[in-house]
C-alpha atoms as a PDB file:
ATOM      1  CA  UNK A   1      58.200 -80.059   7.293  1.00  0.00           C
ATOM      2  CA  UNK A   2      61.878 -81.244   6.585  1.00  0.00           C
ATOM      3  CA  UNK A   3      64.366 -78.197   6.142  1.00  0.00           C
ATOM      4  CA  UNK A   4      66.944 -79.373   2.678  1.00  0.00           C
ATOM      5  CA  UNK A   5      69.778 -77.455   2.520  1.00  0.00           C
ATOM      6  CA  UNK A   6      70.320 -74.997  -0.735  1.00  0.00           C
ATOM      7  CA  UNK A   7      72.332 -77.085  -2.698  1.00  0.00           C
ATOM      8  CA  UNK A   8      70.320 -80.353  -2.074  1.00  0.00           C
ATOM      9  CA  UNK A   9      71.078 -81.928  -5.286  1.00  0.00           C
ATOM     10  CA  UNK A  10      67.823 -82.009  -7.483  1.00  0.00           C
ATOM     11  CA  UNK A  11      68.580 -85.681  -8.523  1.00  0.00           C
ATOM     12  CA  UNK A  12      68.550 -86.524  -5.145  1.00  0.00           C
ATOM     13  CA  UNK A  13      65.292 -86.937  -3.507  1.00  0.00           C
ATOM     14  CA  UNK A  14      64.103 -85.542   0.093  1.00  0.00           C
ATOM     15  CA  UNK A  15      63.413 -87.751   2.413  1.00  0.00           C
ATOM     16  CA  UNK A  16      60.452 -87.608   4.081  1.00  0.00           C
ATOM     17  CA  UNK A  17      60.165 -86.546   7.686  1.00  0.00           C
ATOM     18  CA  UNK A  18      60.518 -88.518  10.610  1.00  0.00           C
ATOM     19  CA  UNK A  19      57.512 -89.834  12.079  1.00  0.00           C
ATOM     20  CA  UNK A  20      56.642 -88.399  15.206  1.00  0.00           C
ATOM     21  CA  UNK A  21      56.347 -91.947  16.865  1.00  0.00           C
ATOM     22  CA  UNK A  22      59.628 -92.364  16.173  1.00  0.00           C
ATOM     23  CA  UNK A  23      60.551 -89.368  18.706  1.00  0.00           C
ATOM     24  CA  UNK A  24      57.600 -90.791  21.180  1.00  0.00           C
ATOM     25  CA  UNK A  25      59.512 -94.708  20.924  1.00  0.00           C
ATOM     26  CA  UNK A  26      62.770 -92.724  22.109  1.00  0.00           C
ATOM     27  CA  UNK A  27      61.042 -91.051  25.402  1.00  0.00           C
ATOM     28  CA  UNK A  28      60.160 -94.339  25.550  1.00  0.00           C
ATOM     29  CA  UNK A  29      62.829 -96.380  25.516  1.00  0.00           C
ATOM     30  CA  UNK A  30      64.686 -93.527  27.803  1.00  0.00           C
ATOM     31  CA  UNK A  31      61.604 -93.832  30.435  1.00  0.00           C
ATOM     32  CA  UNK A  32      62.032 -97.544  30.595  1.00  0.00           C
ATOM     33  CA  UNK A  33      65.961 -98.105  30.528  1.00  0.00           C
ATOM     34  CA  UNK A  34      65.687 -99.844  33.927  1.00  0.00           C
ATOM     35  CA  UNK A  35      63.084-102.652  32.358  1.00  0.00           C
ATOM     36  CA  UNK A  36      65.024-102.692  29.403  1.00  0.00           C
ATOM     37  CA  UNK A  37      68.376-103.222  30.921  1.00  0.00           C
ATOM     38  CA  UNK A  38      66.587-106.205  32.842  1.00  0.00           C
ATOM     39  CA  UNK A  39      64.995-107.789  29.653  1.00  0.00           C
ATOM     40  CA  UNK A  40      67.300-107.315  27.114  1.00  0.00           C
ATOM     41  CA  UNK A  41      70.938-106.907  28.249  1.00  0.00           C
ATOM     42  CA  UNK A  42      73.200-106.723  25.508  1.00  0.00           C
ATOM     43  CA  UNK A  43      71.082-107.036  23.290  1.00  0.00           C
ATOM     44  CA  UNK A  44      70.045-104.400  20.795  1.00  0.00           C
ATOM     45  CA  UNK A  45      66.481-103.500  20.603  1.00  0.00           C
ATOM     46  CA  UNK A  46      63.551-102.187  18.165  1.00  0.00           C
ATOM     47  CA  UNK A  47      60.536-100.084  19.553  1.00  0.00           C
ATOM     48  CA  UNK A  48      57.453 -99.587  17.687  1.00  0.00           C
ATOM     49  CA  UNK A  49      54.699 -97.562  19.584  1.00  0.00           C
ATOM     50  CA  UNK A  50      55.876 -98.141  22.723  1.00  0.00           C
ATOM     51  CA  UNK A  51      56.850-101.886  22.909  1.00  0.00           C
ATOM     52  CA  UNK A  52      59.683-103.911  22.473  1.00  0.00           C
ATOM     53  CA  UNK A  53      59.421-105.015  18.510  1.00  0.00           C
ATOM     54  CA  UNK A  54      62.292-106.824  17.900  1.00  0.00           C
ATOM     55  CA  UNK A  55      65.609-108.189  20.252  1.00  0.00           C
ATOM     56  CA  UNK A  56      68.640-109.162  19.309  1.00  0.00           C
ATOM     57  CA  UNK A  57      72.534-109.589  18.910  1.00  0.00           C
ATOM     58  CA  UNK A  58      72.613-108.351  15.266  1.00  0.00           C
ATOM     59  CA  UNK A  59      71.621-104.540  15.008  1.00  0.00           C
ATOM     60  CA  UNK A  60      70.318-105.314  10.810  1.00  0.00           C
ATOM     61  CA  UNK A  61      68.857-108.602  12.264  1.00  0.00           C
ATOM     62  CA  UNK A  62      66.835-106.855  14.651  1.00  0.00           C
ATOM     63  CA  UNK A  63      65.616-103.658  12.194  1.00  0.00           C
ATOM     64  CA  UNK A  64      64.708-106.414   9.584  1.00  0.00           C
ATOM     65  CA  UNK A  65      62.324-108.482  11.642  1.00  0.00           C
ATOM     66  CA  UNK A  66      60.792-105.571  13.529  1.00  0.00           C
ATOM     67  CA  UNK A  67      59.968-104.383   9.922  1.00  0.00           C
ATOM     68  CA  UNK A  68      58.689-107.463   9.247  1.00  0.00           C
ATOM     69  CA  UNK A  69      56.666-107.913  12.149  1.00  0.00           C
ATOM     70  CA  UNK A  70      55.118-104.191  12.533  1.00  0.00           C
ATOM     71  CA  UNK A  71      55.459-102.973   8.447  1.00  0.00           C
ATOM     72  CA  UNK A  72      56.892 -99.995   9.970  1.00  0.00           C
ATOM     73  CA  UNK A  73      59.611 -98.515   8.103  1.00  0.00           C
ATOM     74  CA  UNK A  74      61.382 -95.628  10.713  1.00  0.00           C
ATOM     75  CA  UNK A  75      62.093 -96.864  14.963  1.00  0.00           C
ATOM     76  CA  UNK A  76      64.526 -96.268  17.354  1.00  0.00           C
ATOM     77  CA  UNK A  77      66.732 -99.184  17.240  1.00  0.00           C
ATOM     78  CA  UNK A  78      69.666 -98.872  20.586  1.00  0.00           C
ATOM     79  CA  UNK A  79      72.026-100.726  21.990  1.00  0.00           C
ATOM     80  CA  UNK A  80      70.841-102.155  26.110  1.00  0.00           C
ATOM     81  CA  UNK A  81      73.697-101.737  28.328  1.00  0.00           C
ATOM     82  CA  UNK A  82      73.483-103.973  31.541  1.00  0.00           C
ATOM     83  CA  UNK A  83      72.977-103.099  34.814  1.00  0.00           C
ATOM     84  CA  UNK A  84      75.853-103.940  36.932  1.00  0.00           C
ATOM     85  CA  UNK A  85      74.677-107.065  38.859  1.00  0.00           C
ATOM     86  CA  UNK A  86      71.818-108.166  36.863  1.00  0.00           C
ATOM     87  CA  UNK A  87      69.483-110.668  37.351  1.00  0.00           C
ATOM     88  CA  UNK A  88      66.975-111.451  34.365  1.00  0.00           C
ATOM     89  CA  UNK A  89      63.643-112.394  34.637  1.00  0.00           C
ATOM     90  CA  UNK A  90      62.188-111.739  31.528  1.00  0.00           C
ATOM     91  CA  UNK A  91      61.440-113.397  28.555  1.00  0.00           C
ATOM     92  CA  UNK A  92      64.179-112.131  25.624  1.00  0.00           C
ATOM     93  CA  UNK A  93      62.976-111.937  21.891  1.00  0.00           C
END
């Protein structure tokens, strides 16, 4: 249940609530910073039930083809900082 504020303008309407998945993608992406920073320095990236959806450069880039590719509408999109001294190994999106 979303909590509007009393003078929430009637035109105007609520949105709906954020998915719980949404909240479980963030614990996510928190418990695997280390990966992440490996993978996708840099780079911003989209998480849809607990996997990388979507990498990129472009933060709007990178929410419009994890929409694309899942048909979710709401995920955590954040920015990777690098590790100092990296070294990647992984594939990037």
């Amino acid at each position: 249940m979303r909590i509007v504020p009393r003078d929430w303008p009637m035109e105007v309407p609520v949105p709906p609530p954020i998915p719980k998945r949404y909240f479980d993608d963030e614990w996510w992406i928190s418990e695997h910073m280390h990966d992440l920073q490996q993978c996708y320095p840099d780079r911003w990236v989209a998480v849809v039930n607990g996997e990388v959806a979507a990498a990129g450069e472009v933060p709007a880039d990178v929410e419009r083809l994890a929409e694309e590719k899942t048909g979710e509408r709401e995920f955590p999109v954040w920015f990777i900082q690098p590790e100092s001294g990296y070294h990647s190994h992984c594939r990037v999106l």
